[in-house]
C-alpha atoms as a PDB file:
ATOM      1  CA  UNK A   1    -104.580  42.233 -24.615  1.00  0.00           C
ATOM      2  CA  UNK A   2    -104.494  38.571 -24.141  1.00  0.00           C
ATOM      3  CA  UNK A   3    -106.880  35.075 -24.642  1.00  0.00           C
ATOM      4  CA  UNK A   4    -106.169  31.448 -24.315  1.00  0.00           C
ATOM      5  CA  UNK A   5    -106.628  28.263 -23.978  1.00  0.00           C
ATOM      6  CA  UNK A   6    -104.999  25.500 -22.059  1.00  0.00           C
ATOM      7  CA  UNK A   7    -105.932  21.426 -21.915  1.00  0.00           C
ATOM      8  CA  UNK A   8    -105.277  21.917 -18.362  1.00  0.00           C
ATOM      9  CA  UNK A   9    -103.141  24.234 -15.477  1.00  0.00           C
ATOM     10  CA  UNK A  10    -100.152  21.827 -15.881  1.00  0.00           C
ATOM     11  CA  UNK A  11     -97.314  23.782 -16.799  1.00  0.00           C
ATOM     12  CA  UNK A  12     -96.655  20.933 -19.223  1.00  0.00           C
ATOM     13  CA  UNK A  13    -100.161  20.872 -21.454  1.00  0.00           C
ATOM     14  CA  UNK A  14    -101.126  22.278 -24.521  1.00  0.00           C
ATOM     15  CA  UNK A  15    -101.679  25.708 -24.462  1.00  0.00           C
ATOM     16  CA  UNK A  16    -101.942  28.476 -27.317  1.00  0.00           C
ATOM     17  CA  UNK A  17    -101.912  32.410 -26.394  1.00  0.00           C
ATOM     18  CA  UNK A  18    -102.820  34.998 -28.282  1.00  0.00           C
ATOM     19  CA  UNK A  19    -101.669  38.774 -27.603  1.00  0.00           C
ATOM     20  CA  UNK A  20    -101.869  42.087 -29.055  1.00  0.00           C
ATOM     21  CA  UNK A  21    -100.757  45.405 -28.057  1.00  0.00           C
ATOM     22  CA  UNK A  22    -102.874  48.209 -26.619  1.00  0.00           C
ATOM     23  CA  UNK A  23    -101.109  50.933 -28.317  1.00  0.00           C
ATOM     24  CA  UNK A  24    -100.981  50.817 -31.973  1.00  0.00           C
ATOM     25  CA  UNK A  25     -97.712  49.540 -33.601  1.00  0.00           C
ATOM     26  CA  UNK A  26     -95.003  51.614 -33.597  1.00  0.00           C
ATOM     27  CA  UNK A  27     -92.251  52.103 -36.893  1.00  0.00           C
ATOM     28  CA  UNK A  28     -90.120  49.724 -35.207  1.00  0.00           C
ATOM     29  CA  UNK A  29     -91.919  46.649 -34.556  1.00  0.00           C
ATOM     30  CA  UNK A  30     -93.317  47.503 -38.440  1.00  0.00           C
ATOM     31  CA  UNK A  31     -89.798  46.956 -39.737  1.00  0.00           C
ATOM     32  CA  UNK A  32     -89.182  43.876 -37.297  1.00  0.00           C
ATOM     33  CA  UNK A  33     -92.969  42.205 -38.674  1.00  0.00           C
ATOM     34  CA  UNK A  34     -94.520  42.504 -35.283  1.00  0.00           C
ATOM     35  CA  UNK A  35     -97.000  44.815 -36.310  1.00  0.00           C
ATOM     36  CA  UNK A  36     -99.725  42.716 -35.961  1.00  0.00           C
ATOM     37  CA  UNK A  37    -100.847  39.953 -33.202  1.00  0.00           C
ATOM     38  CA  UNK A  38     -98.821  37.344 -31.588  1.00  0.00           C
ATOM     39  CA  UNK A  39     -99.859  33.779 -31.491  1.00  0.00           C
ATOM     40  CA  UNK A  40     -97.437  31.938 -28.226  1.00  0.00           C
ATOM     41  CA  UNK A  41     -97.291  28.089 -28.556  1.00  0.00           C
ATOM     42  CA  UNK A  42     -96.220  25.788 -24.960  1.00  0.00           C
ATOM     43  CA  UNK A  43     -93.215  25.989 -25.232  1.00  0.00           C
ATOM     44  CA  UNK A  44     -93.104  29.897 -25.606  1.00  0.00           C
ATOM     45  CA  UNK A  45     -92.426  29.932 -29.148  1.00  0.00           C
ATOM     46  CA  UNK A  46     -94.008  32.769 -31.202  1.00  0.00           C
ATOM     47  CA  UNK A  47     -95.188  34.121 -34.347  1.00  0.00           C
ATOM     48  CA  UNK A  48     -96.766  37.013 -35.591  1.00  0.00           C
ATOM     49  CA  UNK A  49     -99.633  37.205 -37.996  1.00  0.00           C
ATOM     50  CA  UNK A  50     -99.538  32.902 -38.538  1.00  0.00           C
ATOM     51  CA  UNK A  51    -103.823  32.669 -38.179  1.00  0.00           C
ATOM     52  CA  UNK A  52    -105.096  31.973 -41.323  1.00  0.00           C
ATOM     53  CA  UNK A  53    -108.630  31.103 -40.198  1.00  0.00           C
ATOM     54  CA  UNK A  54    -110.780  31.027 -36.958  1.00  0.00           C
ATOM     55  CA  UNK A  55    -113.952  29.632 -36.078  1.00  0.00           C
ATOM     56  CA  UNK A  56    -115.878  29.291 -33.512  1.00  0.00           C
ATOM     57  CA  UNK A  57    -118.838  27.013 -33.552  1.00  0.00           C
ATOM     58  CA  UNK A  58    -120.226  27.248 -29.993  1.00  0.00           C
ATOM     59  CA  UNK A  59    -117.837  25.562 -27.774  1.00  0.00           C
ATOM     60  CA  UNK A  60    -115.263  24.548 -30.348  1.00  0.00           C
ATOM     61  CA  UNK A  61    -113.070  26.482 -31.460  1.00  0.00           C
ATOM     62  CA  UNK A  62    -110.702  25.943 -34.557  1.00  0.00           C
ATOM     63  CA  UNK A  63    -107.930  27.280 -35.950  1.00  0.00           C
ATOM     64  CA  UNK A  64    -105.375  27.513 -38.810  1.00  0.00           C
ATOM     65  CA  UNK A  65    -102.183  28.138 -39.056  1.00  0.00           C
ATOM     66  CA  UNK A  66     -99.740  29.369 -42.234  1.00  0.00           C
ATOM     67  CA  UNK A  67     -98.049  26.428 -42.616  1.00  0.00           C
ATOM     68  CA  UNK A  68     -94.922  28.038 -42.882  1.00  0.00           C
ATOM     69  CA  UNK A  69     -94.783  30.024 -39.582  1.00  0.00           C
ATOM     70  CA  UNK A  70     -94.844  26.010 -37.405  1.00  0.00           C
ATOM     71  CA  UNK A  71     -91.192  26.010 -36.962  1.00  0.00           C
ATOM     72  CA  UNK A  72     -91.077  29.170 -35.899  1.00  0.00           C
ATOM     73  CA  UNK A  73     -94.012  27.775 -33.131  1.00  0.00           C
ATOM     74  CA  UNK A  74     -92.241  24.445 -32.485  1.00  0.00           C
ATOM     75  CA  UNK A  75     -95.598  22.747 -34.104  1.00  0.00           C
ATOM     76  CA  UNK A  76     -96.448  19.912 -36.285  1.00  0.00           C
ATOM     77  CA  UNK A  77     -99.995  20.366 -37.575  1.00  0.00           C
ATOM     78  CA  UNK A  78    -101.321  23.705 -39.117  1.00  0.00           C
ATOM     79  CA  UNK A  79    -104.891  22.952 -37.952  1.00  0.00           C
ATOM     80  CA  UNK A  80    -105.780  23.165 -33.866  1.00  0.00           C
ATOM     81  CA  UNK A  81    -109.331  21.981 -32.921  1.00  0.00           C
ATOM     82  CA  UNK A  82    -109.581  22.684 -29.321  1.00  0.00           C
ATOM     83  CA  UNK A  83    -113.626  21.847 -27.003  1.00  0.00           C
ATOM     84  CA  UNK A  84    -113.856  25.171 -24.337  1.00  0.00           C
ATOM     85  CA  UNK A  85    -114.784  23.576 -21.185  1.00  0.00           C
ATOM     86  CA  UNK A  86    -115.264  26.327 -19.526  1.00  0.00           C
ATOM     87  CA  UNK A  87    -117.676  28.484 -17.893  1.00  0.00           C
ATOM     88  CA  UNK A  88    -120.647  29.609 -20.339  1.00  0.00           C
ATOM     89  CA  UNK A  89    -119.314  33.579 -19.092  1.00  0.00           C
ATOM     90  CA  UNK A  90    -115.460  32.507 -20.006  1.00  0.00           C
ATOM     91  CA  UNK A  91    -116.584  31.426 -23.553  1.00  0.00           C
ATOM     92  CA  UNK A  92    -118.618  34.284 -24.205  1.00  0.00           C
ATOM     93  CA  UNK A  93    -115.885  36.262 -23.429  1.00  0.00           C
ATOM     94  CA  UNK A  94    -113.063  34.495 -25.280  1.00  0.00           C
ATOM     95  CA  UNK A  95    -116.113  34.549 -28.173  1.00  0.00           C
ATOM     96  CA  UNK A  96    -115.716  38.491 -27.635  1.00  0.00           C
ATOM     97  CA  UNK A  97    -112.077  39.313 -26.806  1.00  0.00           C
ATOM     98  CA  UNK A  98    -110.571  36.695 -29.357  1.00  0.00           C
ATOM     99  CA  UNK A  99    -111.579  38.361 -32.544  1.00  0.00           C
ATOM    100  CA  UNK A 100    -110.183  42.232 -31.138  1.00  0.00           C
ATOM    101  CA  UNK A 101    -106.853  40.632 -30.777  1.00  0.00           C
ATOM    102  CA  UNK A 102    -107.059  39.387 -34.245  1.00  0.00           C
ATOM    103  CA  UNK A 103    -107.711  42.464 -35.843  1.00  0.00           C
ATOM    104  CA  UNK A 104    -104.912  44.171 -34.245  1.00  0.00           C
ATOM    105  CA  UNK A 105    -102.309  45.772 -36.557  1.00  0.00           C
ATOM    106  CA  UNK A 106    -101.597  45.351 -40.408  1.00  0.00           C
ATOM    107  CA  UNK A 107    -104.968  44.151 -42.566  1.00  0.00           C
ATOM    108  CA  UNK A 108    -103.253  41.569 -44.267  1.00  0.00           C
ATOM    109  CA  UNK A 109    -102.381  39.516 -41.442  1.00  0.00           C
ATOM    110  CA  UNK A 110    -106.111  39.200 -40.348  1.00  0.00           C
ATOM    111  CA  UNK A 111    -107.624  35.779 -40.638  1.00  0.00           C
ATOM    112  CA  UNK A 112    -110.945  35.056 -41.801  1.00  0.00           C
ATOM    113  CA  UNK A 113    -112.930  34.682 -38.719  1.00  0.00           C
ATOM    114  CA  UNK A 114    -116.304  32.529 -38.948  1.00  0.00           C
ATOM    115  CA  UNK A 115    -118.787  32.660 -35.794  1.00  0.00           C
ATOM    116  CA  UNK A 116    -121.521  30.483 -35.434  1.00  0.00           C
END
């Protein structure tokens, strides 16, 4: 399962992606740490279980990251405040799909998720 968000479709503009599996995590990817969801930067960098905290407040969505996972994401700032301009429909169901991913895998890696 995927969501994201992108400033624009240029290959070259901010983007964050977040992924899960379908399947639940297998012993493998348990001993390698990616038991839980994936958070993709722009440049294709990754980390797994680096939310700390979500909210949405309408169309605004903010996140934050454990500041120790934004080397492994190629990042500078552990806080991401990004406006959805996008269709009411593709909000609603980034508002819906967002928080599943999140919850996939280990409980500790689970951020605190705020929806207003």
């Amino acid at each position: 399962m995927q969501a994201g968000v992108a400033e624009s479709d240029d290959e070259e503009s901010f983007s964050l992606h977040f992924m899960c599996g379908f399947e639940e995590p297998d012993a493998q990817e348990m001993f390698l740490g990616m038991d839980t969801y994936c958070l993709v930067a722009p440049d294709q960098s990754a980390a797994y279980g680096c939310v700390r905290t979500v909210e949405f407040d309408r169309d605004l969505l903010r996140v934050t990251l454990d500041p120790e996972s934004l080397d492994d994401l190629d990042l500078e700032d552990h806080g991401i405040e990004v406006v959805l301009q996008a269709p009411v429909e593709d909000v609603a169901r980034m508002r819906e799909v967002l928080p599943r991913i999140l919850e996939y895998g280990r409980p500790d890696a689970r951020p605190g998720l705020t929806m207003a």
